[in-house]
Protein backbone atom coordinates (compact mmCIF):
# COMPACT_ATOMS: atom_id res chain seq x y z
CA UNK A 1 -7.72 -0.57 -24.87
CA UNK A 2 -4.31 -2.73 -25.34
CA UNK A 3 -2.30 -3.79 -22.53
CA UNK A 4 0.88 -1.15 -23.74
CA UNK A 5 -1.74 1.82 -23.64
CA UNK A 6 -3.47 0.83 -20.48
CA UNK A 7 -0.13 0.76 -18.41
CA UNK A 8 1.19 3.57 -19.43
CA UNK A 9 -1.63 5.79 -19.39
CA UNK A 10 -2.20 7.74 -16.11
CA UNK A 11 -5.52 10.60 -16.95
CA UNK A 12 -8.57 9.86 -19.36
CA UNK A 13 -10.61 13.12 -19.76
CA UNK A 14 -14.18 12.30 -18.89
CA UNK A 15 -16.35 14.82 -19.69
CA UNK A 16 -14.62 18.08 -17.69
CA UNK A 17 -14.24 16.22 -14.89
CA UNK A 18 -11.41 13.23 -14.57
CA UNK A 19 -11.76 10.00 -13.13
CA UNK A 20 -8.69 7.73 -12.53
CA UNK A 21 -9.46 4.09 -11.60
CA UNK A 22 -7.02 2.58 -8.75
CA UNK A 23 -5.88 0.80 -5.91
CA UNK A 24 -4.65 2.99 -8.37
CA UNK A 25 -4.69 2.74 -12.12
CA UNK A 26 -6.60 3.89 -15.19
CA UNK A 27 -9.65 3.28 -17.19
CA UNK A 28 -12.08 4.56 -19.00
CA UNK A 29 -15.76 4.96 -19.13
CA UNK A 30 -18.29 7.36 -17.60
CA UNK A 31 -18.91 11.56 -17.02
CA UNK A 32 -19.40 13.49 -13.92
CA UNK A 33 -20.01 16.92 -13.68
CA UNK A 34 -17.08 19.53 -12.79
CA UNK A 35 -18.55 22.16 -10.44
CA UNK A 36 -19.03 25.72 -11.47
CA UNK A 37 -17.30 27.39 -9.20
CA UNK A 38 -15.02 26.25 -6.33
CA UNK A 39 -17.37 27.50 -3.40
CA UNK A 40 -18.32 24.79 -0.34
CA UNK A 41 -21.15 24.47 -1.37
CA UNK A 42 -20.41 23.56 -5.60
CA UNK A 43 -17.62 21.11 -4.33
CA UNK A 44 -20.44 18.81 -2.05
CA UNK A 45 -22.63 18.84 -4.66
CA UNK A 46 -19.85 17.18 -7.00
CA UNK A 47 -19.51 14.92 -4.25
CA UNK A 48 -22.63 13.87 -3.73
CA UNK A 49 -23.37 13.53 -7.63
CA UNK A 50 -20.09 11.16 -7.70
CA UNK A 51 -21.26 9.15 -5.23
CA UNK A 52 -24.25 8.29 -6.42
CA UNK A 53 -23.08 7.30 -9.70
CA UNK A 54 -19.76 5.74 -8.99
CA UNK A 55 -20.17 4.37 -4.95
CA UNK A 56 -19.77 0.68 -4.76
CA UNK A 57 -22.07 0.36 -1.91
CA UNK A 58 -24.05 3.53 -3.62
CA UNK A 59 -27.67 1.86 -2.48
CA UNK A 60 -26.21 2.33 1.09
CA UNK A 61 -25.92 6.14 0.86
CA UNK A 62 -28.16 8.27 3.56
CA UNK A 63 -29.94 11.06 1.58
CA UNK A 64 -28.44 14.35 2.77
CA UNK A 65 -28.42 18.17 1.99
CA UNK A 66 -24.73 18.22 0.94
CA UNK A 67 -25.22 22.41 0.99
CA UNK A 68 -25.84 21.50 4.91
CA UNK A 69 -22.06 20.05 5.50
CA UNK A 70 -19.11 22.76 6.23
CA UNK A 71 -16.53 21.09 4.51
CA UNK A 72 -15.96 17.86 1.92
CA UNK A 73 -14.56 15.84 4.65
CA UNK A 74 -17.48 16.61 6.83
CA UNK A 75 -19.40 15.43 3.79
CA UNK A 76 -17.61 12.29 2.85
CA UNK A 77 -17.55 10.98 6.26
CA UNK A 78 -21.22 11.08 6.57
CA UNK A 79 -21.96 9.72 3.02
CA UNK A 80 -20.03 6.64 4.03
CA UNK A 81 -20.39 6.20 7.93
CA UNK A 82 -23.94 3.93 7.03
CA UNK A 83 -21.64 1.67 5.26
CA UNK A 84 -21.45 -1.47 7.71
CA UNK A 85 -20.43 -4.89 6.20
CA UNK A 86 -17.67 -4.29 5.39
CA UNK A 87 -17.36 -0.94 7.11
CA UNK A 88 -15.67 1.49 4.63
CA UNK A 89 -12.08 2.33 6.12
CA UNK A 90 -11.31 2.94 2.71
CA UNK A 91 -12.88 6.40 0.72
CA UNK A 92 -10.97 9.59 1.45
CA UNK A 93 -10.10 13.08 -0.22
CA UNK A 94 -7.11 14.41 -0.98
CA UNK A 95 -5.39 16.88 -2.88
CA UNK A 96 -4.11 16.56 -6.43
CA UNK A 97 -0.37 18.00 -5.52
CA UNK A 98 -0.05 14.71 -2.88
CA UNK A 99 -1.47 12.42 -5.02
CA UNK A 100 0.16 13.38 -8.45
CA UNK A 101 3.68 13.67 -6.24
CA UNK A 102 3.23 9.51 -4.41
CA UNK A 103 2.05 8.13 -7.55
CA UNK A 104 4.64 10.01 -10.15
CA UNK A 105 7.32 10.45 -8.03
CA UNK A 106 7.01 8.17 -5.21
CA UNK A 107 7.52 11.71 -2.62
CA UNK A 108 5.78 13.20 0.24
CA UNK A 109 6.65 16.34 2.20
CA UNK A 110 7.82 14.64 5.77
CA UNK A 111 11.03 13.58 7.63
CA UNK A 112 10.75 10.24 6.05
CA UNK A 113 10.03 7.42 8.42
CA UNK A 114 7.20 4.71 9.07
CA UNK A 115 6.74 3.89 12.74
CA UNK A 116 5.33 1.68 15.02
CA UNK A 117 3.07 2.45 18.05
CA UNK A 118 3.15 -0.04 20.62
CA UNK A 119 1.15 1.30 24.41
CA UNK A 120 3.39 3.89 25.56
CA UNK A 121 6.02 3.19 22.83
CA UNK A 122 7.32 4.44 19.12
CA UNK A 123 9.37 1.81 17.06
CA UNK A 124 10.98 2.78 13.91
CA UNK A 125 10.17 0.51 10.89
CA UNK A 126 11.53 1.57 8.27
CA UNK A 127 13.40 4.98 7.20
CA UNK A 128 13.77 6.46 3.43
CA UNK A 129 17.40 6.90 2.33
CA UNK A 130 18.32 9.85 1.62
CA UNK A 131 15.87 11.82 3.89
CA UNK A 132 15.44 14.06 6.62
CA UNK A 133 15.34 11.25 9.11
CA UNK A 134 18.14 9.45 8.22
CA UNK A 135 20.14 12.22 7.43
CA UNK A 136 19.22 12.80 11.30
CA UNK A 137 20.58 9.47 12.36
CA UNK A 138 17.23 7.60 13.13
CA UNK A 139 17.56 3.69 11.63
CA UNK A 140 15.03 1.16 11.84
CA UNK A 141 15.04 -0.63 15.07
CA UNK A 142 14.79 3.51 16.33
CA UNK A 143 13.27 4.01 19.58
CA UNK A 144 11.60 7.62 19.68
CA UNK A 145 12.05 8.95 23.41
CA UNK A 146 10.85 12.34 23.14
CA UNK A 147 9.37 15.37 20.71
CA UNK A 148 10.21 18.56 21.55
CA UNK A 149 11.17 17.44 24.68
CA UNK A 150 7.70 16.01 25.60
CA UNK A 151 8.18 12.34 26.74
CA UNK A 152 6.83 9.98 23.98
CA UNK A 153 4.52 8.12 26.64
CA UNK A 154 2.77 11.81 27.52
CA UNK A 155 2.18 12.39 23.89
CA UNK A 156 0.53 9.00 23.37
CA UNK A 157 -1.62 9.80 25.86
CA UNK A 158 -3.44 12.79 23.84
CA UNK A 159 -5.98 11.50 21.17
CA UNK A 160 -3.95 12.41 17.72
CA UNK A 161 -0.91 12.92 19.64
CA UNK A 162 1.85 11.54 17.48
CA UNK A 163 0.44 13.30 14.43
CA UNK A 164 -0.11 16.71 15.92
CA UNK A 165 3.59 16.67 17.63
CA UNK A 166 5.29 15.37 14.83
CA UNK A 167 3.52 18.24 12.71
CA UNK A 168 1.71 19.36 8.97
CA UNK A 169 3.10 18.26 6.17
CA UNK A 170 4.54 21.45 5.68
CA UNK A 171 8.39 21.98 3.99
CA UNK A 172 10.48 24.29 6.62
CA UNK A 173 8.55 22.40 9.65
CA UNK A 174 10.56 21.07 12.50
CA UNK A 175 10.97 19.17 15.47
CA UNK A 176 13.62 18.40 17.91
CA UNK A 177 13.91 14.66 18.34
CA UNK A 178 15.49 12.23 20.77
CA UNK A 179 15.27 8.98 20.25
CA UNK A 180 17.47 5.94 20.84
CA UNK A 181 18.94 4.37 17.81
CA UNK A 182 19.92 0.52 17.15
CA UNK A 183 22.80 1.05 18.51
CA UNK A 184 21.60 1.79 22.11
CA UNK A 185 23.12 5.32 21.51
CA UNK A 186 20.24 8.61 23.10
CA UNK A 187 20.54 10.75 20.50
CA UNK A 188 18.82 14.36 20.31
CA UNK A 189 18.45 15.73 16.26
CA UNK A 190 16.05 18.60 14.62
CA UNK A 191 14.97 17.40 11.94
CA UNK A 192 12.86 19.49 9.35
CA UNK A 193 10.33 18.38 7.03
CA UNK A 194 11.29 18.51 3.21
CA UNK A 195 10.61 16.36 -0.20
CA UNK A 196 11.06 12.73 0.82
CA UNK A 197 11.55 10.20 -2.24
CA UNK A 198 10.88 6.53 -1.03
CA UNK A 199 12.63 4.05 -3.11
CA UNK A 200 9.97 1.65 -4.33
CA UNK A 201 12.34 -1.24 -4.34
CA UNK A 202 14.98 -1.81 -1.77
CA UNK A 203 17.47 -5.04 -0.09
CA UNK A 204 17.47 -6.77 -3.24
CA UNK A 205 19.33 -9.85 -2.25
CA UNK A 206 20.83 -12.86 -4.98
CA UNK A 207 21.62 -16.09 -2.77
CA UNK A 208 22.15 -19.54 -3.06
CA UNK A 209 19.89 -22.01 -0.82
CA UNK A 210 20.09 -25.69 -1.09
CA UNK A 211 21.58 -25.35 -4.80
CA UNK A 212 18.76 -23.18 -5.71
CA UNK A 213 19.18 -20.00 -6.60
CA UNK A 214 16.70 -17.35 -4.78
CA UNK A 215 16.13 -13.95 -4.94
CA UNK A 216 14.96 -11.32 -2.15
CA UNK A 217 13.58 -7.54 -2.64
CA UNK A 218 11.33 -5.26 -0.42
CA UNK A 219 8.80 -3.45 -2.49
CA UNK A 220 7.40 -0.65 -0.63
CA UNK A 221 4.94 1.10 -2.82
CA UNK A 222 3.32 0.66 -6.26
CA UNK A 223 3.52 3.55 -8.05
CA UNK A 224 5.23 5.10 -11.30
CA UNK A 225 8.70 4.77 -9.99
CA UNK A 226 8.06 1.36 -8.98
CA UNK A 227 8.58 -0.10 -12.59
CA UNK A 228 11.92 1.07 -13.46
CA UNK A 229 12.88 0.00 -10.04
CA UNK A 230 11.38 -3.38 -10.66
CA UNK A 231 13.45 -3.63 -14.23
CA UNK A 232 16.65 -3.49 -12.35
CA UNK A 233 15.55 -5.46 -9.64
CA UNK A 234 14.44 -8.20 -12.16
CA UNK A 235 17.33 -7.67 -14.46
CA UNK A 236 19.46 -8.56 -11.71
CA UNK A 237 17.39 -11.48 -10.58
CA UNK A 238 17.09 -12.79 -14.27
CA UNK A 239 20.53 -12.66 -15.19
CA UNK A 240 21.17 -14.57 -12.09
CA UNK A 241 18.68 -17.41 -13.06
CA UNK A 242 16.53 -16.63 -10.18
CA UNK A 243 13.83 -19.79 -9.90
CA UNK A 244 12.31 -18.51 -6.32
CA UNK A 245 11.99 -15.38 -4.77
CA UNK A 246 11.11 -13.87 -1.45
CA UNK A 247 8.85 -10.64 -2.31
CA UNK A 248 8.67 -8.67 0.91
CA UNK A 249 5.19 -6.38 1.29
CA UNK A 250 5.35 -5.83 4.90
CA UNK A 251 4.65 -2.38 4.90
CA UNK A 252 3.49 -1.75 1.34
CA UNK A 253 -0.25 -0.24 1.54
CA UNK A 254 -0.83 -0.83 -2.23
CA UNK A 255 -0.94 2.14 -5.18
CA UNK A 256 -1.10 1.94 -8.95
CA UNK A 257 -2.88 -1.07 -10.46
CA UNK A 258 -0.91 -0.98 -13.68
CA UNK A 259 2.21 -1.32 -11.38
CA UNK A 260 0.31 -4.84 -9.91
CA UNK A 261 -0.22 -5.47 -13.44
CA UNK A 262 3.50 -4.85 -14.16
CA UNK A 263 4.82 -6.76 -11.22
CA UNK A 264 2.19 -9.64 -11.87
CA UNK A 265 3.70 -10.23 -15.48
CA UNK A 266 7.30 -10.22 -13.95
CA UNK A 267 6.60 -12.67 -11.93
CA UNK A 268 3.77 -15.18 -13.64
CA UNK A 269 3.52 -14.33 -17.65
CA UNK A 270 6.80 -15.93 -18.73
CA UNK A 271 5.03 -19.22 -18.07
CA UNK A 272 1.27 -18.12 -18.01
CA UNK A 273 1.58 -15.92 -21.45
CA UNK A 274 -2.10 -14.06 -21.88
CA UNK A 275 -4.01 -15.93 -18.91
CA UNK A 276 -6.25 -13.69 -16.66
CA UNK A 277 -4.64 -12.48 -13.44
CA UNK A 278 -7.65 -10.40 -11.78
CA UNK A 279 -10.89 -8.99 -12.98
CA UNK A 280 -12.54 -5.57 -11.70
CA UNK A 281 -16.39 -5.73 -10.67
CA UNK A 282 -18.16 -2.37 -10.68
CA UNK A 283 -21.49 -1.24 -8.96
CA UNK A 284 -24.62 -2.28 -11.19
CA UNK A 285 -24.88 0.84 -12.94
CA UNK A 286 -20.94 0.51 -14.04
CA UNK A 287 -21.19 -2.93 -15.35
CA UNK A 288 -20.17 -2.35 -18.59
CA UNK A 289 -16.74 -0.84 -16.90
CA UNK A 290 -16.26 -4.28 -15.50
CA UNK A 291 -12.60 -5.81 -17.33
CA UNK A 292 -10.51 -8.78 -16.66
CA UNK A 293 -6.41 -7.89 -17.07
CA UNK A 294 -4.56 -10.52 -18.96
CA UNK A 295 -0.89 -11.67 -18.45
CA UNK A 296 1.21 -10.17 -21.04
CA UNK A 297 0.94 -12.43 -24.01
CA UNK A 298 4.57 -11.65 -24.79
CA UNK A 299 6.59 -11.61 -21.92
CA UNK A 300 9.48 -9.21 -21.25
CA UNK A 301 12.91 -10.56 -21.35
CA UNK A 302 13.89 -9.72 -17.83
CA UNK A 303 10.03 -11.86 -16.61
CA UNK A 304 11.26 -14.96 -14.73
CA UNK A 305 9.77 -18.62 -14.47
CA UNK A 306 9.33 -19.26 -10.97
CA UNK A 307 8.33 -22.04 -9.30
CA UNK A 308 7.95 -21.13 -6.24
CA UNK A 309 7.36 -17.14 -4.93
CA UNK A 310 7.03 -16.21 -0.39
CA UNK A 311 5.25 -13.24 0.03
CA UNK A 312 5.89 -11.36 3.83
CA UNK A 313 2.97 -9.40 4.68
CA UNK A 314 1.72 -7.65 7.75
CA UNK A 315 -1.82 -5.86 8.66
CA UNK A 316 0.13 -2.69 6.98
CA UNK A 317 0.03 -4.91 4.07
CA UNK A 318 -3.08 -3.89 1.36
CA UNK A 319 -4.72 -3.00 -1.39
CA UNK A 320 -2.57 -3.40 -4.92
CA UNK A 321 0.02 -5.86 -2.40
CA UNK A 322 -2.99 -7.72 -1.39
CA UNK A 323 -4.24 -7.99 -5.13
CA UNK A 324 -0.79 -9.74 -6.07
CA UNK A 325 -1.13 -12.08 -3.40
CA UNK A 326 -4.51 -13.13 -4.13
CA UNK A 327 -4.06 -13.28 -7.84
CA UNK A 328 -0.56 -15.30 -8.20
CA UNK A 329 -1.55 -18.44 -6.41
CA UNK A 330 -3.17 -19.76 -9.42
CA UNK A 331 -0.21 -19.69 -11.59
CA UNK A 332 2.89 -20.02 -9.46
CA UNK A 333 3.36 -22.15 -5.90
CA UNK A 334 2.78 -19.73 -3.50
CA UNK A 335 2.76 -18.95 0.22
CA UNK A 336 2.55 -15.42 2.94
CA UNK A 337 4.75 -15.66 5.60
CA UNK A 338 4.53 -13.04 9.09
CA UNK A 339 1.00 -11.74 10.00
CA UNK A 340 -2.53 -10.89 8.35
CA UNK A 341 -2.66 -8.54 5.72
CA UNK A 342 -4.90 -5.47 6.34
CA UNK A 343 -8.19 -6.60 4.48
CA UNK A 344 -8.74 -4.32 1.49
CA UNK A 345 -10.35 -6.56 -1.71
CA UNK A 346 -11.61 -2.74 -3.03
CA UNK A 347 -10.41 -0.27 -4.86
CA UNK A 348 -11.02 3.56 -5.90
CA UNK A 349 -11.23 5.39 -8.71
CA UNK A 350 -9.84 9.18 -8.36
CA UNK A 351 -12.15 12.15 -9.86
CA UNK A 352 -10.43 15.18 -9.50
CA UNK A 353 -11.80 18.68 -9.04
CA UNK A 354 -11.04 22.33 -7.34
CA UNK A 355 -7.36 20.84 -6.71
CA UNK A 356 -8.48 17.87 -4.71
CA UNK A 357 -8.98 14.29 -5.60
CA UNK A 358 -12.00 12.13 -4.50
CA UNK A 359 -11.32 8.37 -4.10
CA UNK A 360 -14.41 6.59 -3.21
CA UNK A 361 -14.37 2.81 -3.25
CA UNK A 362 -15.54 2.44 -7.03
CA UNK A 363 -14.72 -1.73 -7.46
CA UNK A 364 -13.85 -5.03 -5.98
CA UNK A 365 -11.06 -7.13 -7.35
CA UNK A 366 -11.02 -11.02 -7.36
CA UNK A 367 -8.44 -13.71 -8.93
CA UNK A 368 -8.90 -15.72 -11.86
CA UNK A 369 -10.82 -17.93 -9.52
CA UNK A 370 -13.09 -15.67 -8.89
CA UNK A 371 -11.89 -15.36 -5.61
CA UNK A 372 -11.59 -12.07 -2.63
CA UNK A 373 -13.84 -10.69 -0.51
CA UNK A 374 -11.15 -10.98 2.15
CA UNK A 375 -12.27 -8.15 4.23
CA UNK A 376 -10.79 -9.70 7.37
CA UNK A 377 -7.67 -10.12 5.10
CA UNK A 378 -5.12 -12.70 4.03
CA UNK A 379 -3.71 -14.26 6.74
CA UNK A 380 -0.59 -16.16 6.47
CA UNK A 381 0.46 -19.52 5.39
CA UNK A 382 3.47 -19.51 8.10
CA UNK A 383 2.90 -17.03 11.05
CA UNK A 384 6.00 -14.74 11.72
CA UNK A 385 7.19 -12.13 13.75
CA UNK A 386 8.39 -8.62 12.58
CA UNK A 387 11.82 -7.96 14.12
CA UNK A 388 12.62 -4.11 13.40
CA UNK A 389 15.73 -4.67 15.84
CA UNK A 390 17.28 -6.35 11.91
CA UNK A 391 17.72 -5.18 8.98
CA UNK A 392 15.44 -6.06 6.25
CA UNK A 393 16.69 -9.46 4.67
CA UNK A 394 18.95 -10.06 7.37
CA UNK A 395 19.65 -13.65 8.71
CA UNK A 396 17.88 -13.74 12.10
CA UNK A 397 15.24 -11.50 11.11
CA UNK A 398 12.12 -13.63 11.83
CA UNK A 399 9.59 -13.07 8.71
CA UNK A 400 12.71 -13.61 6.36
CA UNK A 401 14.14 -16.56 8.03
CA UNK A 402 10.34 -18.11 8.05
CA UNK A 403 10.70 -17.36 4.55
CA UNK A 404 14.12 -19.40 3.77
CA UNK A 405 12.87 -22.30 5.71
CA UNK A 406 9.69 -23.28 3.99
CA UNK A 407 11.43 -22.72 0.64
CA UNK A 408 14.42 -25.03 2.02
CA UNK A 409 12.15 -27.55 3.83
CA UNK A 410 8.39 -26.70 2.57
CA UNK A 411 7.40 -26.38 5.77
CA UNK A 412 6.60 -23.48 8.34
CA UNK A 413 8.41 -23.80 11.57
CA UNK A 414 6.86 -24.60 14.91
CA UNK A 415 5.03 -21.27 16.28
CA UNK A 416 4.44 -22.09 20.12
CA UNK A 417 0.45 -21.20 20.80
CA UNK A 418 1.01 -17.99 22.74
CA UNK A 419 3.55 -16.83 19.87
CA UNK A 420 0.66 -17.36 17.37
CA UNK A 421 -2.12 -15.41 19.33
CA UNK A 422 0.56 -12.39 20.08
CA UNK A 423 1.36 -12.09 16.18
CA UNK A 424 -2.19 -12.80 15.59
CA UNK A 425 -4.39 -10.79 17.82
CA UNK A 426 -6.69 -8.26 16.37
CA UNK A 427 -6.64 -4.57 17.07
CA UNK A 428 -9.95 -3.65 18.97
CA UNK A 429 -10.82 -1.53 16.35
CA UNK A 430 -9.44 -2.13 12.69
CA UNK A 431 -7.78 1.17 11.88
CA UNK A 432 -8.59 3.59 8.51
CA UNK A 433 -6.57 2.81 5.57
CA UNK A 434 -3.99 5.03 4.15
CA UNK A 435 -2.02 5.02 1.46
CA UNK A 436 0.80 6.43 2.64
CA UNK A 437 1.06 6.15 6.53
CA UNK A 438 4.80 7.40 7.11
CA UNK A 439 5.72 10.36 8.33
């Protein structure tokens, strides 16, 4: 398949069933048997089927009755709870309206924030223009107080808590907030869940430093909308004569692989034209699906020559982010700046079905080095903090100032020891990965 077909196509028909290959992306290759009827019963039997065939740990599957489980989710969870180096916080259903509306449209039904949770505490990280939530005054730097006027702290305290107060994903549902804003202001909005478009690219920035000229951008997602938000991004950046750039991924959880692909080539094929940038590895009855993806061979106009790019990257940082990170170090000078990314060197192909989508882990990913594996993820060159009290790209703001400084000086600054371990310190238990994690 050429490179134009492969990024632009999103479906290949296999068989009656459909299988799309991502952290996302597509590919072709291989059938798997649509059920016959929707029941319980027909659906776990798909799922089973897929599993065996497709499973990248697939020799690590229990043998089960799938007619014995209530539900696909009761299913799945068994299928892949055996899974124990690396544990598998990565497989999961969902449905094909959620999926086709994140990856085509960049939307989700919510009030449009990602948050923190911190002990007894809810920080705001980051809130979607245009939304629900900021069209109820919350900002980033938010601190929520209260749901329905249930203290934050008691809400905690229930297993699921924050999830069950804050509600389905459900247009029309809705919640009376107080929170305190950046300001320092106690505010008290109702704000009701609707469509919520995220804006893949955001705080594009164009600034001199030390006679160079440097560019800034948050990316939060990869998915459709992600490219022509890229193109002006890059237009900007190219027209500018952008040499270094400051790629923030701090919350990005990953997405479309042909959006890595296209972000990859903006950044590393103007002076890398046709080189490898990451091969997929299948399970030993895929082999023949395994493909290296090349650096565009003809670089677009707007693709820059770099020399030298700062990623910022947090544990919410994965999958298709982590894949750019791993894979650009080979062609352009390159260095992560805040905390360690979440650990996900896998990625799933969907096969879709009944409405819903299955995404087992299907592949591993690894640089033109041949390297990944990093399970425990990608920690950072120059450890930083993550200061939601700032805007993003704002002077003072700790991960982008880190950032400025080694690509002034080429050096991290001094991180005093108990700094390190607070920015540092793993979670007792590694948390589930999600594509999407905002609310």
């Amino acid at each position: 398949m050429n490179r134009a077909k492969r990024l632009h196509s999103i479906l290949l028909a296999l068989g009656s069933a459909t299988l799309v290959a991502a952290c996302g992306g597509s590919s072709s290759g291989g059938t798997v048997t649509q059920p016959d009827e929707c029941s319980i019963a027909s659906q776990n039997e798909t799922i089973y089927d897929i599993m065996q065939q497709w499973y990248l740990w697939y020799d690590e599957l229990p043998v089960v009755d799938p007619a014995s489980f209530s539900s696909q989710q009761a299913l799945l969870d068994a299928l892949i709870a055996p899974v124990a180096d690396p544990v598998d916080r990565f497989s999961y259903l969902t449905t094909q309206a959620e999926e086709d509306a994140l990856f085509s449209a960049s939307q989700f039904i919510g009030f449009g924030f990602r948050q923190q949770v911190d002990g007894d505490s809810v920080t705001i990280l980051d809130v979607f223009e245009g939304g629900p939530a900021a069209a109820g005054g919350l900002d980033r730097g938010s601190s929520i107080l209260a749901i329905d006027g249930v203290p934050i702290a008691d809400i905690l305290a229930i297993e699921g808590g924050l999830t069950d107060a804050l509600g389905p994903r459900e247009i029309g549902f809705e919640v009376e907030l107080t929170f305190r804003n950046q300001a320092g202001a106690e505010i008290t909005s109702t704000l009701v869940k609707d469509t919520v478009t995220i804006p893949p690219v955001t705080a594009t920035q164009v600034f001199d430093l030390d006679g160079v000229t440097t560019g800034y951008l948050v990316f939060r997602n990869f998915v459709d909308p992600g490219i022509a938000a890229l193109n002006t991004a890059f237009t900007e950046f190219s027209s500018a004569g952008v040499t270094q750039l400051i790629v923030d991924l701090r919350y990005n959880g990953g997405g479309l692989l042909r959006v890595a692909e296209y972000f990859a080539n903006l950044l590393a094929s103007r002076d890398n034209p046709g080189l490898p940038f990451y091969s997929l590895w299948y399970n030993d009855q895929n082999s023949g699906r395994n493909e290296t993806f090349l650096l565009a061979a003809n670089p677009l106009s707007i693709a820059l020559s770099l020399d030298k790019v700062v990623f910022i990257t947090t544990p919410a940082t994965a999958s298709a982010s982590e894949l750019l990170i791993n894979g650009l170090p080979p062609y352009v000078e390159t260095v992560t700046v805040g905390s360690t990314t979440f650990g996900k060197p896998v990625g799933q192909s969907g096969f879709r079905f009944c409405e819903q989508v299955l995404r087992p882990v299907t592949f591993e990913f690894v640089n033109a080095l041949g390297e990944g594996d990093f399970f425990d993820g990608i920690g950072p060159d120059c450890v930083a903090g993550d200061d939601p009290t700032l805007p993003f790209g704002a002077a003072g703001e700790s991960s982008f100032d880190t950032a400025v400084q080694w690509l002034s000086t080429g050096a991290c600054p001094q991180v005093a020891a108990e700094a390190f371990q607070q920015l540092e310190r793993e979670p007792a238990r590694k948390p589930r990965w999600r594509l999407n994690d905002a609310y």
